[in-house]
Protein backbone atom coordinates (compact mmCIF):
# COMPACT_ATOMS: atom_id res chain seq x y z
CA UNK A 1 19.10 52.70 16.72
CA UNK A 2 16.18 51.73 14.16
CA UNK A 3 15.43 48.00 13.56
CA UNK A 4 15.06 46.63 10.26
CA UNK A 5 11.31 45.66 9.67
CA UNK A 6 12.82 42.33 8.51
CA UNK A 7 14.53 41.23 11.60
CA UNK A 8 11.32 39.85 13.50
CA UNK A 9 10.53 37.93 10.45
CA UNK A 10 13.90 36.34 10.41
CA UNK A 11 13.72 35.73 14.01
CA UNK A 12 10.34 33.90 14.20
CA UNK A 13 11.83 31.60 11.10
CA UNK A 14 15.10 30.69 13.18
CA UNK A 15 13.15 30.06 16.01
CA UNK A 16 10.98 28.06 14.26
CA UNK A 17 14.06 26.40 12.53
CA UNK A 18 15.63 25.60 15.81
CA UNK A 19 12.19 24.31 17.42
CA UNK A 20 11.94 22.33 14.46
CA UNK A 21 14.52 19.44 15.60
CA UNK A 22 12.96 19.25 19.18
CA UNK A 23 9.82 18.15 17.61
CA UNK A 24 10.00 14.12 17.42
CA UNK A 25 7.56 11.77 14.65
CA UNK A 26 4.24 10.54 16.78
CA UNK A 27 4.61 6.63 16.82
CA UNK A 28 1.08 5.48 17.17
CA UNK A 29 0.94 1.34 18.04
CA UNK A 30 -1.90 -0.52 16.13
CA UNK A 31 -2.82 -3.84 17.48
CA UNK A 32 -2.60 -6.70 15.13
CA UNK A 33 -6.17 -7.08 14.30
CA UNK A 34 -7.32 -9.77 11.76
CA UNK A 35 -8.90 -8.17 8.53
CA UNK A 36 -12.12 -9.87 6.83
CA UNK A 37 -10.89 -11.51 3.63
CA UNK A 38 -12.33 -10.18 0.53
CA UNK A 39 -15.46 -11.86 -0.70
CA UNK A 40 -15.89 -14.53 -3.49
CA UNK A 41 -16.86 -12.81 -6.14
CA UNK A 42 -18.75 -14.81 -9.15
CA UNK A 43 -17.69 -13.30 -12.49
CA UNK A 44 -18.76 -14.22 -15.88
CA UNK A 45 -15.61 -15.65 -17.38
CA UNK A 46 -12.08 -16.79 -16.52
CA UNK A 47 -9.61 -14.14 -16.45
CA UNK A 48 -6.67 -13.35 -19.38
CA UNK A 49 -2.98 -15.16 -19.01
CA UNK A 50 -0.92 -13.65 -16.82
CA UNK A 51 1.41 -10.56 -17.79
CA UNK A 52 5.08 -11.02 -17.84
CA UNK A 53 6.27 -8.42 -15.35
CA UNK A 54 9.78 -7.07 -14.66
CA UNK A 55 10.27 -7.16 -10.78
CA UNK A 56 11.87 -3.53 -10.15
CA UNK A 57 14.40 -3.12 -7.11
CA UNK A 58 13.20 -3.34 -3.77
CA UNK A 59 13.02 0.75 -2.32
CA UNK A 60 13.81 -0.75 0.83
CA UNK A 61 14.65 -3.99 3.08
CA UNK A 62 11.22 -4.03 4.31
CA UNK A 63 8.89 -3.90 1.28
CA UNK A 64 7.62 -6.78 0.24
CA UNK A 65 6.64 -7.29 -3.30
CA UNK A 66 3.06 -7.95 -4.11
CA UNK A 67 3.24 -9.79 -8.20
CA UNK A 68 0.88 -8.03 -10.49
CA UNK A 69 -2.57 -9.58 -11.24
CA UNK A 70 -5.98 -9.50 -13.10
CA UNK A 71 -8.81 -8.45 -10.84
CA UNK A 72 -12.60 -8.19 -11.76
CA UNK A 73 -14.48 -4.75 -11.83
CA UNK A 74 -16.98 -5.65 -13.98
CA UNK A 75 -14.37 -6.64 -16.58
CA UNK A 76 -11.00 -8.02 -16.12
CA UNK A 77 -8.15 -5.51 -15.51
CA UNK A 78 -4.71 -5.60 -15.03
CA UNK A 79 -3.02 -4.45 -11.94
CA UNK A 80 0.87 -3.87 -12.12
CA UNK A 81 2.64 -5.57 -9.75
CA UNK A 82 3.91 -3.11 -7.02
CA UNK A 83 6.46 -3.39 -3.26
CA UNK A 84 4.43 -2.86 -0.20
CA UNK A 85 5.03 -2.94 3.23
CA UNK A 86 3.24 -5.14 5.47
CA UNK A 87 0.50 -3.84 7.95
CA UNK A 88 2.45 -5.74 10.56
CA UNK A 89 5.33 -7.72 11.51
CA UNK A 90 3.61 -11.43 10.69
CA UNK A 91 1.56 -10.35 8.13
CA UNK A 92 1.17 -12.50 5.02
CA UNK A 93 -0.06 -11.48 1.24
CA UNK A 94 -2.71 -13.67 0.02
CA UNK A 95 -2.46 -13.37 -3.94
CA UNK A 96 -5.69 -12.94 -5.87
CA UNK A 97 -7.43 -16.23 -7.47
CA UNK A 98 -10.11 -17.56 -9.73
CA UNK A 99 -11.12 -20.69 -9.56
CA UNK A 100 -14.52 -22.77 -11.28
CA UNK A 101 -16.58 -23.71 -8.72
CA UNK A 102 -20.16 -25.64 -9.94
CA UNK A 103 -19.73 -24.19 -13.26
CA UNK A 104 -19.27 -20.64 -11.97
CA UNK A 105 -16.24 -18.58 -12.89
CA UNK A 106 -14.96 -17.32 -8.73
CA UNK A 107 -12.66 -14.21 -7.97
CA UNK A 108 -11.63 -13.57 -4.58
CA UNK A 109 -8.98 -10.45 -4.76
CA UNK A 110 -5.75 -10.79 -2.97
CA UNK A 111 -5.34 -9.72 0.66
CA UNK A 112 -2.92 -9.45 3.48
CA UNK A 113 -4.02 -12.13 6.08
């Protein structure tokens, strides 16, 4: 009896198939470490009025969603507004401000803290 040159090939991918499911997701444990806030940055005027933003639905209960904002790269610039999930379980999101500080326009981008 003469194989068909196709039956090793569909045997490797069942294999592989069935292998598949005994394979479990790597869980890797970060430990809550504190990140730097951003720096002040002083920028050379104050930025726009905010834009009115339609808050989408949530993808999921544990996004969190971060309000759209200007932030300075040389010139003002609108970020959208987006959901994110937080890097860990207490974390807290820090919007992005601009304030006048001796004169000087100040922008310090948002941050999770």
């Amino acid at each position: 009896m003469k194989l068909s040159p196709t039956l090793p090939l569909l045997c490797a991918f069942a294999a592989v198939a069935l292998l598949g499911g005994c394979v479990r997701d790597r869980v890797v444990y970060v430990h809550d470490q504190p990140q730097p806030a951003p720096q002040e940055v002083v920028v050379t005027e104050a930025p726009p009025p905010p834009q009115v933003e339609v808050i989408e639905a949530s993808p999921g209960p544990d996004y969190f969603w971060i309000g759209g904002c200007w932030e300075w790269h040389g010139r003002w610039i609108w970020t959208r507004g987006h959901y994110d999930r937080r890097p860990h379980a207490h974390a807290v999101w820090v919007p992005a401000r601009h304030y006048v500080s001796g004169g000087r326009h100040v922008y310090v981008g948002g941050h999770w803290r």
